[in-house]
C-alpha atoms as a PDB file:
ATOM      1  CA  UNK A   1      11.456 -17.619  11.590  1.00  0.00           C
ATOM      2  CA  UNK A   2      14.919 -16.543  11.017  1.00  0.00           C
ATOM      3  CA  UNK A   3      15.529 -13.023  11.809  1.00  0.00           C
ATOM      4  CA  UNK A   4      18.200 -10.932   9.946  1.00  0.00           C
ATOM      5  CA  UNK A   5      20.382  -7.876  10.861  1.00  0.00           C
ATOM      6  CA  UNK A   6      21.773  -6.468   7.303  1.00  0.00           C
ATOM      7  CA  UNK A   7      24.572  -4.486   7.054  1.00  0.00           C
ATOM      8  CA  UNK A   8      25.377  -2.028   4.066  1.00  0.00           C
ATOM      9  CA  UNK A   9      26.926   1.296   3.324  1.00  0.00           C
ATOM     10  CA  UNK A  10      24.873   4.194   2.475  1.00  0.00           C
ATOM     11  CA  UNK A  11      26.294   7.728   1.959  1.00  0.00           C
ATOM     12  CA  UNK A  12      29.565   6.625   3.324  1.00  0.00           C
ATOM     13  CA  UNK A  13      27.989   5.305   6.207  1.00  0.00           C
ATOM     14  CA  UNK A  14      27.291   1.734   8.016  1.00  0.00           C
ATOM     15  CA  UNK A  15      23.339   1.214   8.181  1.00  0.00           C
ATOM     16  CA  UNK A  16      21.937  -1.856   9.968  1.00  0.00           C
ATOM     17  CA  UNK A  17      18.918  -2.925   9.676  1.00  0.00           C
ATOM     18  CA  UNK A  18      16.725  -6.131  11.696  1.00  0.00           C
ATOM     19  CA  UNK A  19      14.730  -8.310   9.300  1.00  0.00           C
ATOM     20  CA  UNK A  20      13.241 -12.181   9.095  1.00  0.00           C
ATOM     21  CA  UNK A  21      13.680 -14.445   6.758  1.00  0.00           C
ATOM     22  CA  UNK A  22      11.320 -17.687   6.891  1.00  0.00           C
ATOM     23  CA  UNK A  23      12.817 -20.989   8.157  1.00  0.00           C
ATOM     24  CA  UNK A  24       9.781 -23.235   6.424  1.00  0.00           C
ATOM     25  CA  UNK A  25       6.759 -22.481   4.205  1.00  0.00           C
ATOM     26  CA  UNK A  26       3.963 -22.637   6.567  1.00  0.00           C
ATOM     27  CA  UNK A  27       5.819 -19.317   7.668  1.00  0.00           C
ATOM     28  CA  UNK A  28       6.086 -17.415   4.049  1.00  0.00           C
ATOM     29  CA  UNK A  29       3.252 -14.792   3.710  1.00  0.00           C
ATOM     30  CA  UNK A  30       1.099 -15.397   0.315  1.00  0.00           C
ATOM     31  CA  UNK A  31       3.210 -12.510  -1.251  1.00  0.00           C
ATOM     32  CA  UNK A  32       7.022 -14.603  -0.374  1.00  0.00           C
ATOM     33  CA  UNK A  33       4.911 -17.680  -1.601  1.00  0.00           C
ATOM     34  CA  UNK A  34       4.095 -16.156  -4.950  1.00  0.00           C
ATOM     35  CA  UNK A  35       7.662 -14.661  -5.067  1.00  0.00           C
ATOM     36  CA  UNK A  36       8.986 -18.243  -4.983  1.00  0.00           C
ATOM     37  CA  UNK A  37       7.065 -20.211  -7.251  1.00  0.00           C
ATOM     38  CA  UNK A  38       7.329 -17.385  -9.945  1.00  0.00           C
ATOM     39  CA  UNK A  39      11.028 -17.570  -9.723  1.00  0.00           C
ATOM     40  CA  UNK A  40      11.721 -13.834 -10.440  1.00  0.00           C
ATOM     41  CA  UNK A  41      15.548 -12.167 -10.213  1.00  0.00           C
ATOM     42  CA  UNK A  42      17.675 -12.682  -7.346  1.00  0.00           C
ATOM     43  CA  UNK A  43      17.517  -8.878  -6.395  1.00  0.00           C
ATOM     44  CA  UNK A  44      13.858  -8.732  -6.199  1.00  0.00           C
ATOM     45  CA  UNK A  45      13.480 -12.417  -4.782  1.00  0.00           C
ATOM     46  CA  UNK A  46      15.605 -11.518  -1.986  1.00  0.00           C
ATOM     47  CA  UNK A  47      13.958  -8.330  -1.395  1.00  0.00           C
ATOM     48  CA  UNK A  48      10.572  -9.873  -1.154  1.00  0.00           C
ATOM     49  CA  UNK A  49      11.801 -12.434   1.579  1.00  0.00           C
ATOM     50  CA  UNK A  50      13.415 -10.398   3.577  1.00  0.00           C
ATOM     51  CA  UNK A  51      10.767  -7.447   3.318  1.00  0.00           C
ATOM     52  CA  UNK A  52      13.301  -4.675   2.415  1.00  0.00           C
ATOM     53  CA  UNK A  53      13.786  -2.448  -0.711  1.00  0.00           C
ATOM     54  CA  UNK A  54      15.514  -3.534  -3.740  1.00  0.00           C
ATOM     55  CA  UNK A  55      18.180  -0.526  -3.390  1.00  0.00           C
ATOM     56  CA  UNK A  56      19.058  -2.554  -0.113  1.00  0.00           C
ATOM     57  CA  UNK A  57      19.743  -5.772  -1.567  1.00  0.00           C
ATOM     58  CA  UNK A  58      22.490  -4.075  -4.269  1.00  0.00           C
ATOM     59  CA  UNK A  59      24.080  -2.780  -1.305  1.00  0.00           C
ATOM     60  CA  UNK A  60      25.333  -5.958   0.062  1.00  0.00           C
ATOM     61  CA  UNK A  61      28.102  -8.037  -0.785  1.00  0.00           C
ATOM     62  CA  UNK A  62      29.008 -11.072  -3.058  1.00  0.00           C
ATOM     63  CA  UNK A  63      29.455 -12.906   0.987  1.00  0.00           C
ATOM     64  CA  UNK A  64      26.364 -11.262   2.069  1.00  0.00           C
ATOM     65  CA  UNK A  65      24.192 -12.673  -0.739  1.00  0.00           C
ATOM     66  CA  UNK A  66      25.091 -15.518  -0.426  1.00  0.00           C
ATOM     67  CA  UNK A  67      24.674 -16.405   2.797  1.00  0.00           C
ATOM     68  CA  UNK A  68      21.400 -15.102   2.838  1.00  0.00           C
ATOM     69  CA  UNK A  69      21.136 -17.580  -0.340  1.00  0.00           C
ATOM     70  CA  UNK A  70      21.979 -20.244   2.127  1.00  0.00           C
ATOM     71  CA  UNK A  71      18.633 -19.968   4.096  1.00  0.00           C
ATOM     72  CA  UNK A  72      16.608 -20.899   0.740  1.00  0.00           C
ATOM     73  CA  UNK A  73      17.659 -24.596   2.016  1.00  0.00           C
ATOM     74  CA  UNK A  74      13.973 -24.955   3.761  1.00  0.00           C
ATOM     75  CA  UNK A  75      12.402 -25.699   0.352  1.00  0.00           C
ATOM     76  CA  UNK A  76      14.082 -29.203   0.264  1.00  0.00           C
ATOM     77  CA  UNK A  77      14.339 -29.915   3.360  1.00  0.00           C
ATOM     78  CA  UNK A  78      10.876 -28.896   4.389  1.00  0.00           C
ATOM     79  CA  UNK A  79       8.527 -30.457   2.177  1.00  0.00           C
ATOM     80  CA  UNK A  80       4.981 -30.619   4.309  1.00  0.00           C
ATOM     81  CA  UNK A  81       2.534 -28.478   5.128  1.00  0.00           C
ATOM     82  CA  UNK A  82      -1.194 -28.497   6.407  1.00  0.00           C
ATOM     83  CA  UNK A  83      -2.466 -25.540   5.063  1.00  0.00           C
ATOM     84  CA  UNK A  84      -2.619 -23.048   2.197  1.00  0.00           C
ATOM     85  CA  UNK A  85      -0.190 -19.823   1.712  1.00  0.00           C
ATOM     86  CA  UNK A  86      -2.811 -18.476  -0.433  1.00  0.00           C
ATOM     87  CA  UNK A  87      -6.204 -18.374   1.920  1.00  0.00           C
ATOM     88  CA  UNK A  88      -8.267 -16.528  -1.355  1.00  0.00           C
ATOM     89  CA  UNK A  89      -7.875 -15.731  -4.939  1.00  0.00           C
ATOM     90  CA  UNK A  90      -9.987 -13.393  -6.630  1.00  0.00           C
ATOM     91  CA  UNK A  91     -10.937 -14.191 -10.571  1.00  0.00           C
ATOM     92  CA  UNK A  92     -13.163 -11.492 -12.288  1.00  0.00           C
ATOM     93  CA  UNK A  93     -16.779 -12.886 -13.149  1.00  0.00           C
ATOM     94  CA  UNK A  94     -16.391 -15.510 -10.575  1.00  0.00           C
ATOM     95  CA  UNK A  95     -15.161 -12.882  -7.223  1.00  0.00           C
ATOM     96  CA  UNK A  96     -13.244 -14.048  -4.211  1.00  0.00           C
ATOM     97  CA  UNK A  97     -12.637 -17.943  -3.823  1.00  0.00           C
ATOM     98  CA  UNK A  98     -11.229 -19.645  -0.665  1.00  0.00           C
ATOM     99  CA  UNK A  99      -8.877 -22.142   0.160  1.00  0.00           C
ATOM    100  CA  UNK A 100     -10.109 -25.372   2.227  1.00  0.00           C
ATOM    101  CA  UNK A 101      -9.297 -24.761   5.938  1.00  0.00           C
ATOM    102  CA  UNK A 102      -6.098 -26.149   7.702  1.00  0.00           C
ATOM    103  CA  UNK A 103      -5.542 -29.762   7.654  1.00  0.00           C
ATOM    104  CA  UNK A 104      -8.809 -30.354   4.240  1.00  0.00           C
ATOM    105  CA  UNK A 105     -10.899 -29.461   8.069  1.00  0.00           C
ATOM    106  CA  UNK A 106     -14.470 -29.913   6.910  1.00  0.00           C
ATOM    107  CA  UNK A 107     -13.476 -30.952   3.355  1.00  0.00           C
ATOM    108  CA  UNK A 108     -15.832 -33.831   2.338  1.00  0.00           C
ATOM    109  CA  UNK A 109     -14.526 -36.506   0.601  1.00  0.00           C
ATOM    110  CA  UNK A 110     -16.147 -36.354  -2.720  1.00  0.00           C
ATOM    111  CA  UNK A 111     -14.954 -32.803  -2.587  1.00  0.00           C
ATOM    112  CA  UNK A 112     -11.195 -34.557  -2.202  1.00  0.00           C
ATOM    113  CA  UNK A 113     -11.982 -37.275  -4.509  1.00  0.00           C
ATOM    114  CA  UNK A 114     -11.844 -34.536  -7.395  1.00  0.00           C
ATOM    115  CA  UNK A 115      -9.389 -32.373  -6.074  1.00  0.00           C
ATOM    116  CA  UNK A 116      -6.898 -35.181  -5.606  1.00  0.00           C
ATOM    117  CA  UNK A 117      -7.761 -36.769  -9.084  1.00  0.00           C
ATOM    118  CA  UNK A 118      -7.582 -33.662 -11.156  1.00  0.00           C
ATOM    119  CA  UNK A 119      -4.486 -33.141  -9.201  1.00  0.00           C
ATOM    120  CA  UNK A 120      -3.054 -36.466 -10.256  1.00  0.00           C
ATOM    121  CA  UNK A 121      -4.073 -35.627 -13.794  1.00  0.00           C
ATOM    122  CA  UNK A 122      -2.334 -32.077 -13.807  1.00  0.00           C
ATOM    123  CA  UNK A 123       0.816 -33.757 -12.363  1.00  0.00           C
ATOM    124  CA  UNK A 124       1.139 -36.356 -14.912  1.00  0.00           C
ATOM    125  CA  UNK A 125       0.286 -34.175 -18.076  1.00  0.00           C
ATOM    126  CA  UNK A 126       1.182 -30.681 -16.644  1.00  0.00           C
ATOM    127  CA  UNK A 127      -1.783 -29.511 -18.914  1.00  0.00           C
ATOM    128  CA  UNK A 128      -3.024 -26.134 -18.299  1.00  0.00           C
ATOM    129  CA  UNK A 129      -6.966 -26.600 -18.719  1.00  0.00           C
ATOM    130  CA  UNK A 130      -6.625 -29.695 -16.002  1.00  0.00           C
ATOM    131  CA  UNK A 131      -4.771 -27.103 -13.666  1.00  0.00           C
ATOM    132  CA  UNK A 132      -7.947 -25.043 -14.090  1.00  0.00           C
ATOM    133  CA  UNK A 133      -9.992 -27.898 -13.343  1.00  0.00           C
ATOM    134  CA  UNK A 134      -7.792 -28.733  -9.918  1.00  0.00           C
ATOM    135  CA  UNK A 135      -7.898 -24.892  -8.737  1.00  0.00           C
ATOM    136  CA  UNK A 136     -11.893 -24.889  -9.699  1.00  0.00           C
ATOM    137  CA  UNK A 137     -12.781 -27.782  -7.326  1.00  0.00           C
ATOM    138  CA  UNK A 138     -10.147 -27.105  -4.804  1.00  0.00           C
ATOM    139  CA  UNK A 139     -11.511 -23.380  -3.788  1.00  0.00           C
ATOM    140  CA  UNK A 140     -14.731 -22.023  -2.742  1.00  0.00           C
ATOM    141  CA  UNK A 141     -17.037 -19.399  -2.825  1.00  0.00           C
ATOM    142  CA  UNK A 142     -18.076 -18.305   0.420  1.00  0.00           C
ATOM    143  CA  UNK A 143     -21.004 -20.283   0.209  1.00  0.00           C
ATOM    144  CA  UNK A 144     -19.088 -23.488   0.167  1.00  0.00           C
ATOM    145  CA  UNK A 145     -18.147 -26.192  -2.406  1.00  0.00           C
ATOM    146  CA  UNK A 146     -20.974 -27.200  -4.839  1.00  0.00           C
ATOM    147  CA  UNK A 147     -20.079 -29.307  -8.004  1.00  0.00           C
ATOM    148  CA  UNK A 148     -21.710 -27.567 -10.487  1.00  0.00           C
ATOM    149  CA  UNK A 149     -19.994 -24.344  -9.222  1.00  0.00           C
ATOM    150  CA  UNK A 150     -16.723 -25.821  -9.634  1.00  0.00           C
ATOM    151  CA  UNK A 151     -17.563 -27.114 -12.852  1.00  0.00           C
ATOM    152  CA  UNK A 152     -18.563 -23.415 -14.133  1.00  0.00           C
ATOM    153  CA  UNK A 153     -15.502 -21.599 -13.191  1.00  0.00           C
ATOM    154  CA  UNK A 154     -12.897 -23.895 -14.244  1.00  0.00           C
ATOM    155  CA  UNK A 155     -13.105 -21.455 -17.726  1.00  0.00           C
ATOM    156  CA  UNK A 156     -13.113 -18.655 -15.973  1.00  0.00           C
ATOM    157  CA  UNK A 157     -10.099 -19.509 -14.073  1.00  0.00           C
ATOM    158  CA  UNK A 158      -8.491 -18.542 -17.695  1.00  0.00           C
ATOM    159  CA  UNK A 159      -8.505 -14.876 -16.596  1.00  0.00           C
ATOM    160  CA  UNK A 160      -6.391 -15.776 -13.747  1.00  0.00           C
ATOM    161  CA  UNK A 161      -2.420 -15.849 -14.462  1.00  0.00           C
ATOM    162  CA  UNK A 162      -0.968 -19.349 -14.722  1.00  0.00           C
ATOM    163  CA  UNK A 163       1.555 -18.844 -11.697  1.00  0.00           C
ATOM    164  CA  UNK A 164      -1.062 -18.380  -9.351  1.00  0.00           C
ATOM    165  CA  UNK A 165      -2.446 -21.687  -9.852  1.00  0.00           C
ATOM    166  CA  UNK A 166       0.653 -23.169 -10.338  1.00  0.00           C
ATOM    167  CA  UNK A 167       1.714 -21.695  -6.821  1.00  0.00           C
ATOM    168  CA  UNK A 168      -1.559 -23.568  -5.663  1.00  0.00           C
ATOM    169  CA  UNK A 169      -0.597 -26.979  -7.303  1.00  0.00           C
ATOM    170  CA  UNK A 170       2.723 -26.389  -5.644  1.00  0.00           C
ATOM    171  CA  UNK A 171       0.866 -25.589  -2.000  1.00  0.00           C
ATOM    172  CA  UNK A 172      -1.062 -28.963  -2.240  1.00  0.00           C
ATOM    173  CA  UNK A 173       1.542 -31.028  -3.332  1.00  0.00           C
ATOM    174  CA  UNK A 174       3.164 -30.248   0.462  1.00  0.00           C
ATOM    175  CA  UNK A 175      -0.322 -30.395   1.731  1.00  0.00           C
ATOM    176  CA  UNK A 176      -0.629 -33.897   0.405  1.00  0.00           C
ATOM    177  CA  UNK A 177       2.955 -34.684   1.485  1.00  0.00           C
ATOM    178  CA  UNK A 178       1.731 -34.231   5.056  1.00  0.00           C
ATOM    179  CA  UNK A 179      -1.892 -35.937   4.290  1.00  0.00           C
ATOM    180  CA  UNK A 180       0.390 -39.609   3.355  1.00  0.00           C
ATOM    181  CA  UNK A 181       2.540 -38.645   6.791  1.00  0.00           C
ATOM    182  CA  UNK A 182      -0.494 -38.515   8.299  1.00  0.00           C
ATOM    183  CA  UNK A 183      -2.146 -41.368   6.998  1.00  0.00           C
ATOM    184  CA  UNK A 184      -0.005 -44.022   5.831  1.00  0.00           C
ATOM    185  CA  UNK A 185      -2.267 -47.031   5.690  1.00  0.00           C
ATOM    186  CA  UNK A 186      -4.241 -45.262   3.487  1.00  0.00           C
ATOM    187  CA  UNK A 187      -2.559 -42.797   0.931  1.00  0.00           C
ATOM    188  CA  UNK A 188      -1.474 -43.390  -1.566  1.00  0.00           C
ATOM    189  CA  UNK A 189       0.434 -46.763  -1.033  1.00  0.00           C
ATOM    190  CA  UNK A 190      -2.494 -49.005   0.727  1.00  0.00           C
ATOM    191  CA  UNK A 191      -4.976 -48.352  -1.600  1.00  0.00           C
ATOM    192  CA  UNK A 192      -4.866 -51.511  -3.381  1.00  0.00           C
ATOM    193  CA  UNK A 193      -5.491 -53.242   0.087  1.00  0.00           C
ATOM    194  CA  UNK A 194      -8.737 -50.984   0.730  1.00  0.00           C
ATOM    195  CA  UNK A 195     -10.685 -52.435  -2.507  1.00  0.00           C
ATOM    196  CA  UNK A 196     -10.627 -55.569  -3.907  1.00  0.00           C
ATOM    197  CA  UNK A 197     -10.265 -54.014  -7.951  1.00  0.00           C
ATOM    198  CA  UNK A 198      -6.543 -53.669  -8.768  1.00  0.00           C
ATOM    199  CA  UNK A 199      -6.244 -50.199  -9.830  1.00  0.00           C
ATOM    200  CA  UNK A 200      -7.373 -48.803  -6.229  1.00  0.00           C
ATOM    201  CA  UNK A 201      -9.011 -45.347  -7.489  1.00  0.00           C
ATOM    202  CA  UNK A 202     -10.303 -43.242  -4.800  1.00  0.00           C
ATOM    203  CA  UNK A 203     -13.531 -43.685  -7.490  1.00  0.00           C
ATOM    204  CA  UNK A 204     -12.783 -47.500  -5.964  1.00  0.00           C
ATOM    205  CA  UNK A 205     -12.147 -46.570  -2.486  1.00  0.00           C
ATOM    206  CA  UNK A 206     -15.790 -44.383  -2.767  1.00  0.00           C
ATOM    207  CA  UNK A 207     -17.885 -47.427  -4.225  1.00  0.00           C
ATOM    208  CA  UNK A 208     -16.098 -49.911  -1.416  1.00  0.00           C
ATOM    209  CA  UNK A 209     -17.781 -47.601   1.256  1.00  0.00           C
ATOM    210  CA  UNK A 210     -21.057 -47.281  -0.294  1.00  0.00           C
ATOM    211  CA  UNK A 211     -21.496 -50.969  -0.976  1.00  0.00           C
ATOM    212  CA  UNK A 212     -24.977 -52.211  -1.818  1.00  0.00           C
ATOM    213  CA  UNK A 213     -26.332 -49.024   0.091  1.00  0.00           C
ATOM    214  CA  UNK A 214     -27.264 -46.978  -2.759  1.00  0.00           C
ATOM    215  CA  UNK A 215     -29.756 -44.529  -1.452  1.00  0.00           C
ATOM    216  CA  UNK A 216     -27.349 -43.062   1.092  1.00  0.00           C
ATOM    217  CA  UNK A 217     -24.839 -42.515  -1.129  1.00  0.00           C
ATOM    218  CA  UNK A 218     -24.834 -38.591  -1.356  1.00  0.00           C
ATOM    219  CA  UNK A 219     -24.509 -38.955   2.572  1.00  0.00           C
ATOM    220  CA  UNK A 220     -21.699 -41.110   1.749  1.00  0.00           C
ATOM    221  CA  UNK A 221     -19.909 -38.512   0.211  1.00  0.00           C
ATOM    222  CA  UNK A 222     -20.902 -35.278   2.352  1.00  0.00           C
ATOM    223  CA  UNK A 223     -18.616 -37.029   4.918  1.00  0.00           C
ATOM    224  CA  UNK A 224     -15.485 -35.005   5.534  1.00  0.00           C
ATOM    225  CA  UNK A 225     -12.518 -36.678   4.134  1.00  0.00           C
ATOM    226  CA  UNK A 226     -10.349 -36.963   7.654  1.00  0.00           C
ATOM    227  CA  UNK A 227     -13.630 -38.745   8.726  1.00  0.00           C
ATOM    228  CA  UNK A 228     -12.985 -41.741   6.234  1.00  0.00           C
ATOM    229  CA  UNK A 229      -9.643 -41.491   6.610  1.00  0.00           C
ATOM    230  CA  UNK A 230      -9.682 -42.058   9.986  1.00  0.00           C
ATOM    231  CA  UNK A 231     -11.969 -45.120   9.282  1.00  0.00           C
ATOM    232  CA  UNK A 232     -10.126 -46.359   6.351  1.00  0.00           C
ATOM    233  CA  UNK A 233      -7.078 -46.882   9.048  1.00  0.00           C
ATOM    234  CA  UNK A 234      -9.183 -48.436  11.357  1.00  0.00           C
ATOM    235  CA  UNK A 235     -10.480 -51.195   9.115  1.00  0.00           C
ATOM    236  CA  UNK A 236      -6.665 -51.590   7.521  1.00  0.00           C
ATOM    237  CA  UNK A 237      -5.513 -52.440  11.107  1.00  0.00           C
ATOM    238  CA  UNK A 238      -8.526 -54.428  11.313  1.00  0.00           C
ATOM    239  CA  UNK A 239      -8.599 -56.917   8.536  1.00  0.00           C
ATOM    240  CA  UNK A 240      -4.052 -57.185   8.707  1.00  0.00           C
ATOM    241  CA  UNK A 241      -4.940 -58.517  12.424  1.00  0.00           C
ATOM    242  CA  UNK A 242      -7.605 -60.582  11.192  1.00  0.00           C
ATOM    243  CA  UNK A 243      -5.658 -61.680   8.389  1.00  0.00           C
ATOM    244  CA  UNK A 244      -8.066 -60.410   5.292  1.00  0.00           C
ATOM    245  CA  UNK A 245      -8.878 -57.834   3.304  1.00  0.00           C
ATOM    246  CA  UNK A 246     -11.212 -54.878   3.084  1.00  0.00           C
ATOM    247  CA  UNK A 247     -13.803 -55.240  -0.015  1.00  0.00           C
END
């Protein structure tokens, strides 16, 4: 976290005044997060960041602004994260929805499967009632993920302003950023190595797992994603030191 002493004239006087400014986004409360993706005016953007009023940021001066412009550098620079800015979202008829926990913790990997395909989807098309569909599967009730839940309040999601979700699209991108840091074998670019079909679907990647044992598949897929991650790498390493391939 960056912190900030601004100085400006007020009443013919020299105020100062201690502030922060965040150095990456896991730092950004959900309020700087929204600030950013919705890309308001400079004055109020600013003003947001730094936590200060509006009246403050006219005060300063053309060198003032920007330099404090300068510490926007983060967003390309920092590009991962693990967890979500925005832990709940509230959407009338549906009430409070939450975020997966830090690091998909707990996520199973059907659950993911979705998420990660509808967010594939939304990225290629940029279609609004896909968003809906990626925001619907991604967060919760309290109760926990269910299907058929998800599958009801994607169109209720419509009473929820499009920058919000966006701003969620926006959080997972980073979040997946750090998933293909943290796995490598796996995601996205060893996927055609895990199954034998060529277009390497995590659809593909679920039906390589299951195999011929049918009747445990819905245990199959109540296994937490960083589970069959973590065994996905293993059986990579596995069949490049023996040579083959995983079907």
């Amino acid at each position: 976290m960056n912190t900030i002493q601004l100085t400006y004239r007020r009443f013919f006087r020299t105020r100062t005044i201690e502030t922060t400014f965040p150095s990456c986004w896991s730092e950004m409360t959900a309020g700087q997060f929204m600030a950013l993706c919705s890309r308001p005016d400079d004055i109020t953007l600013l003003s947001i960041m730094l936590n200060v009023s509006p009246r403050i940021i006219r005060r300063l001066s053309g060198i003032q602004t920007y330099e404090l412009a300068q510490l926007f550098s983060f967003i390309k620079r920092d590009t991962k994260v693990s967890s979500f800015t925005l832990k709940t979202i509230f959407c009338k008829g549906i009430g409070t929805l939450y975020a997966p926990k830090p690091k998909l913790a707990e996520m199973t990997f059907i659950q993911f499967i979705y998420v990660d395909s509808f967010y594939m989807q939304y990225a290629n098309s940029g279609k609004v009632e896909i968003l809906r569909d990626f925001v619907s599967y991604l967060y919760s009730p309290f109760s926990g993920y269910s299907k058929s839940i998800a599958d009801r309040n994607a169109d209720r999601l419509r009473k929820i302003d499009v920058s919000i979700l966006e701003s969620i699209a926006l959080n997972y991108g980073m979040l997946r950023e750090w998933i293909i840091e943290r796995y490598p074998l796996i995601f996205p670019s060893a996927r055609k190595e895990i199954v034998s079909c060529s277009s390497g679907s995590w659809s593909d990647v679920f039906d390589s797992l299951v195999g011929d044992d049918l009747k445990d598949r819905d245990k199959y897929a109540e296994v937490p994603v960083n589970v069959v991650f973590k065994y996905l790498t293993r059986k990579i390493k596995e069949s490049r030191k023996n040579g083959s391939k995983i079907h």
